[in-house]
Each structure stands twice: as C-alpha cells, then as structure tokens.
N, C-alpha and C. Protein backbone atom coordinates (compact mmCIF):
# COMPACT_ATOMS: atom_id res chain seq x y z
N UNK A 1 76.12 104.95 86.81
CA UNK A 1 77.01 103.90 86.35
C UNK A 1 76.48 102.56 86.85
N UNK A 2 76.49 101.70 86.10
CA UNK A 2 75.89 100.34 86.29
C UNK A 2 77.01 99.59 87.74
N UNK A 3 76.36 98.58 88.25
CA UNK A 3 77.18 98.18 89.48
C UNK A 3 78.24 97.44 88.77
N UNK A 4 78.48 96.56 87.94
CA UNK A 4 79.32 95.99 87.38
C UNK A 4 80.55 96.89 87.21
N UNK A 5 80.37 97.79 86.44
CA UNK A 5 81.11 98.67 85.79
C UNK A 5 81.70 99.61 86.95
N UNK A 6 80.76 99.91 87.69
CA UNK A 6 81.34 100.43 88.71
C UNK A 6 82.37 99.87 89.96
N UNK A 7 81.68 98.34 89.61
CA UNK A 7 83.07 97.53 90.98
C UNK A 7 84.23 97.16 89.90
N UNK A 8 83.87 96.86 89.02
CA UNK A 8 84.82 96.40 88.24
C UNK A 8 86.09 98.06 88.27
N UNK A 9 85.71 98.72 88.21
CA UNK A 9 86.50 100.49 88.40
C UNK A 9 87.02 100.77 89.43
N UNK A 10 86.37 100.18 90.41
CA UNK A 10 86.69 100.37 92.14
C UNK A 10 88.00 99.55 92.25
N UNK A 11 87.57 98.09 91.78
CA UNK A 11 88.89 97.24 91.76
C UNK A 11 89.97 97.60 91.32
N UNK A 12 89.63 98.13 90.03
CA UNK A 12 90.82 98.78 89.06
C UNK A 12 92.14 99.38 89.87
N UNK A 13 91.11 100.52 90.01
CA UNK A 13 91.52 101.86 91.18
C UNK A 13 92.46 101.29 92.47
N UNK A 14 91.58 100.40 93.48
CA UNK A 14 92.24 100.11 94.54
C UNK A 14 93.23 99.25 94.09
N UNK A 15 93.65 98.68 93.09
CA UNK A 15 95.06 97.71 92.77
C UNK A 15 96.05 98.63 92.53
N UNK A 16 96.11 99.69 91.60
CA UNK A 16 96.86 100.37 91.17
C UNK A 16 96.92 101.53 92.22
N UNK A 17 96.64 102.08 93.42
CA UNK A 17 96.41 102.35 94.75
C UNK A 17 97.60 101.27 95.39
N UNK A 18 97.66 100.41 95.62
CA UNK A 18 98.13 99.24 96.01
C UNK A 18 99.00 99.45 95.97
N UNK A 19 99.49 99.03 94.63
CA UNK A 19 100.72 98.57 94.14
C UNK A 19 101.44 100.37 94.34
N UNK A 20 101.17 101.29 93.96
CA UNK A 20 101.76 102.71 93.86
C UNK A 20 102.41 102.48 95.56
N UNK A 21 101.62 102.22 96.39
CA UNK A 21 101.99 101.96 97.64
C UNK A 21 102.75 101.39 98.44
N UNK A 22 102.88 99.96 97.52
CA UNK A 22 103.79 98.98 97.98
C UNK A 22 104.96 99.32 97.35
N UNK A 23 105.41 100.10 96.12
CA UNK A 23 106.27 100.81 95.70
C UNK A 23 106.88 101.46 96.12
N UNK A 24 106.43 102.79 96.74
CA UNK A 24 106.27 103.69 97.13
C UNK A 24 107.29 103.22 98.84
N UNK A 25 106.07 102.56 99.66
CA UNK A 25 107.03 102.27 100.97
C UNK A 25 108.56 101.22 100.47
N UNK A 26 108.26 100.69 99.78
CA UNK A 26 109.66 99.96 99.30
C UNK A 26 110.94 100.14 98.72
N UNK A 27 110.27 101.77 98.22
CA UNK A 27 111.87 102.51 97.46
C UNK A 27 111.93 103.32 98.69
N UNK A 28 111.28 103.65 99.33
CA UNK A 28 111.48 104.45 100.54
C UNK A 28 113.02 103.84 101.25
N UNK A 29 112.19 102.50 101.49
CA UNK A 29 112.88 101.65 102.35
C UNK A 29 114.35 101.40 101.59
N UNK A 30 114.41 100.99 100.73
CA UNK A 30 115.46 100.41 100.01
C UNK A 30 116.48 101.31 99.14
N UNK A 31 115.84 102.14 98.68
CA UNK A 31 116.02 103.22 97.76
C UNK A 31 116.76 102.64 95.72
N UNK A 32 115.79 101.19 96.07
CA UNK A 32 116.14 100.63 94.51
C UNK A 32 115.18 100.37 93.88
N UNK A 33 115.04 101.03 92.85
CA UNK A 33 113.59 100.87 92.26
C UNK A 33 113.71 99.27 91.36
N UNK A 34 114.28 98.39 91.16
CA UNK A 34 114.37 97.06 90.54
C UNK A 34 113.76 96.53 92.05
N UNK A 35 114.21 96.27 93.35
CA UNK A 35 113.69 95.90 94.53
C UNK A 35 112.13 96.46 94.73
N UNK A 36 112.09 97.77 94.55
CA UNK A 36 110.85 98.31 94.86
C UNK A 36 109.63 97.73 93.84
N UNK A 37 110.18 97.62 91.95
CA UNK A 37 108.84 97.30 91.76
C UNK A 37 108.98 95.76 91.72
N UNK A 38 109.98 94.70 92.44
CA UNK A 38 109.38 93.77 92.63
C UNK A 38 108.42 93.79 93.91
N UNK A 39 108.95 94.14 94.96
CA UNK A 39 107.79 94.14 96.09
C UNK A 39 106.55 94.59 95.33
N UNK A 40 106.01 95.78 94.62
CA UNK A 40 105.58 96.86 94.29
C UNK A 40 104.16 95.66 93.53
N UNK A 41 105.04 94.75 92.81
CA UNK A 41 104.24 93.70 91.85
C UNK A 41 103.78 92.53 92.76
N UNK A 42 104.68 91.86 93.52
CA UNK A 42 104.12 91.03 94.12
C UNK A 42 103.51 91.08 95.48
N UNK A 43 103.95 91.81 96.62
CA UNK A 43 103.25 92.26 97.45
C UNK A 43 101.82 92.34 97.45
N UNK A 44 100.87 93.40 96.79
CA UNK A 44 99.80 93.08 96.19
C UNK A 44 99.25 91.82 95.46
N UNK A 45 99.97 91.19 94.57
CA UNK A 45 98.95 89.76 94.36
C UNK A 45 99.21 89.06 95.35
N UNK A 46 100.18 88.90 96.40
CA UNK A 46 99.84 87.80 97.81
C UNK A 46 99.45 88.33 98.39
N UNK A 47 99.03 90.09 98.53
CA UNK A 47 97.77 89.83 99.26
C UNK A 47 96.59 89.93 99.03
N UNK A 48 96.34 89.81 97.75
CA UNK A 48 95.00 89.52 97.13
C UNK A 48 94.75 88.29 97.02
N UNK A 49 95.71 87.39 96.78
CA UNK A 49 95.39 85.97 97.33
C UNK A 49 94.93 85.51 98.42
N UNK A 50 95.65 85.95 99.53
CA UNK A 50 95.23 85.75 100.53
C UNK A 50 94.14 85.84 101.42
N UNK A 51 93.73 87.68 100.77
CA UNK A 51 92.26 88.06 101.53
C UNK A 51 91.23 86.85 100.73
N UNK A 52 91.50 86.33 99.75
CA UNK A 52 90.41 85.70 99.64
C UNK A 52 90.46 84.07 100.05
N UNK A 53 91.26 83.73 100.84
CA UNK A 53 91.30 82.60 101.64
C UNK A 53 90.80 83.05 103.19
N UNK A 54 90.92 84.80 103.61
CA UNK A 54 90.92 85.20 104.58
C UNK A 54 88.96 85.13 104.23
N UNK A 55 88.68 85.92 103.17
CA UNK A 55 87.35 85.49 103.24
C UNK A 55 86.15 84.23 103.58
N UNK A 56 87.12 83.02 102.82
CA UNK A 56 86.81 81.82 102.91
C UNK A 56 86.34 81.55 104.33
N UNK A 57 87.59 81.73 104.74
CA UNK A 57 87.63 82.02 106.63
C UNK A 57 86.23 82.41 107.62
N UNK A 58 86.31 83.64 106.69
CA UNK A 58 85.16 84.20 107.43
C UNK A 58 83.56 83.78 107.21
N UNK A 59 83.71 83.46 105.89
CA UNK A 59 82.06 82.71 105.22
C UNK A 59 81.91 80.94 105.98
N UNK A 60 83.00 80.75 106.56
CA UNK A 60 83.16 79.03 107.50
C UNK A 60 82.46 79.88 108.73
N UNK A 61 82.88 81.17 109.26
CA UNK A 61 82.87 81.43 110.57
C UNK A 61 81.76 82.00 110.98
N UNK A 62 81.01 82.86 110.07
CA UNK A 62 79.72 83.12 109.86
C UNK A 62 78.70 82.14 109.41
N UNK A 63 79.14 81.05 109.02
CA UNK A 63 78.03 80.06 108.27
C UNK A 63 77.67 80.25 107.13
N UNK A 64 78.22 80.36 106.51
CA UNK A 64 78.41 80.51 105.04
C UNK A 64 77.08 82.18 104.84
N UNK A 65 76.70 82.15 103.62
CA UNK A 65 76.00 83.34 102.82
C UNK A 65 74.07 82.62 103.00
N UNK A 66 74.02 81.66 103.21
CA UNK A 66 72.44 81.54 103.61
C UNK A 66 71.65 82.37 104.50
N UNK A 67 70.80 82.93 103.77
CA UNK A 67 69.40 83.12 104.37
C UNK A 67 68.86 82.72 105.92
N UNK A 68 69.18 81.41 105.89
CA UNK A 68 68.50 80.71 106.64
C UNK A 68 69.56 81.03 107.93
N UNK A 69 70.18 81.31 108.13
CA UNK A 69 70.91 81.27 109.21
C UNK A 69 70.63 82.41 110.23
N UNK A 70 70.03 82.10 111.28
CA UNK A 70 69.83 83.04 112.63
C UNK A 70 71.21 82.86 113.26
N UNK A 71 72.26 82.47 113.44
CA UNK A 71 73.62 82.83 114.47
C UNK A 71 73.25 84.42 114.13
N UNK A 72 73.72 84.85 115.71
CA UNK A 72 73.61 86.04 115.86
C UNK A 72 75.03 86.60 115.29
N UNK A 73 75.49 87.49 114.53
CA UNK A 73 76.77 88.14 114.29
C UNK A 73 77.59 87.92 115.28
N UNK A 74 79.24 87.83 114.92
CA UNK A 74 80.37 87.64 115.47
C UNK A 74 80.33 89.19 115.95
N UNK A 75 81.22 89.19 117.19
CA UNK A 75 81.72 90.83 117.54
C UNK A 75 82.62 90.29 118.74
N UNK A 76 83.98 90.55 118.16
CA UNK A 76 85.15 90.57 119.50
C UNK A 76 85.01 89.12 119.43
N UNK A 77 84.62 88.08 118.55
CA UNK A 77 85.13 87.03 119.24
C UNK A 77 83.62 86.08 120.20
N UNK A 78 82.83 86.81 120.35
CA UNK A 78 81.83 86.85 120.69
C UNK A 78 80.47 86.65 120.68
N UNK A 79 79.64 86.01 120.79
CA UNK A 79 78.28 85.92 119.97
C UNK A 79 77.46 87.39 121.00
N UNK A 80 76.69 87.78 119.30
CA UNK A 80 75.85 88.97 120.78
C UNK A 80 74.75 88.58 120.90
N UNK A 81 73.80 88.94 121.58
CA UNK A 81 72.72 88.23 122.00
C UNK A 81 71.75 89.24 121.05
N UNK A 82 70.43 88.69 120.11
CA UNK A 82 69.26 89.38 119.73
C UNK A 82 68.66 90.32 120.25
C-alpha cells in the first residue's frame, strides 16, 4: 500500500477509534447517549486541534525540522550529551 494511502487509513481508523471512545467513556459516565455523542463529536476535534499546537510546541523546542541542527535531543527536560 502506498504511504499516502496508507496514513491517510491510519488517520481514518484512529479518529473513528477516538470518537467510539470518547462515546463510549461518556455514556458510561452519563448514561445519555444525546450527552455522549456530543462529547463523543467534540472531544476528539479539540483534541486534534490541540495536538497540533502541542506539535508546534515541540518543532519551537527542538528547533524546528532542519537538517542543520546539532542540539542534542530533549530527554526529561534535559539536554543529553553526544
């Protein structure tokens, strides 16, 4: 399977994973499925929003995606030594 096709499937998968989930613990919790598939719907897109501000985060904290960059990897907060 081509990589495209294949992340594009992965994504698919892990949303609807997601959301079954956020459903799932929410009728648990509540036992109303009108409550559950709103969590169920929005739960998942804020936090798919978010990881990708959380990414942002991390491409500032690493130094962005260049090549050129020797910083040694983050760990714990930490620089490790070469």
């Amino acid at each position: 399977m081509r990589t495209l096709q294949r992340d594009l499937l992965k994504t698919v998968s892990f949303a609807v994973l997601h959301f079954a989930v956020a459903f799932g613990v929410a009728y648990a919790l509540t036992g109303s499925l009108a409550i559950a598939t709103g969590i169920g719907l929005i739960e998942p897109l804020a936090n798919t929003v978010a990881f990708y501000f959380h990414e942002r985060a991390w491409r500032r904290v690493d130094g962005g995606d260049s090549p050129r960059n020797n910083a040694a990897p983050m760990c714990c907060g930490l620089l490790k030594a070469r």
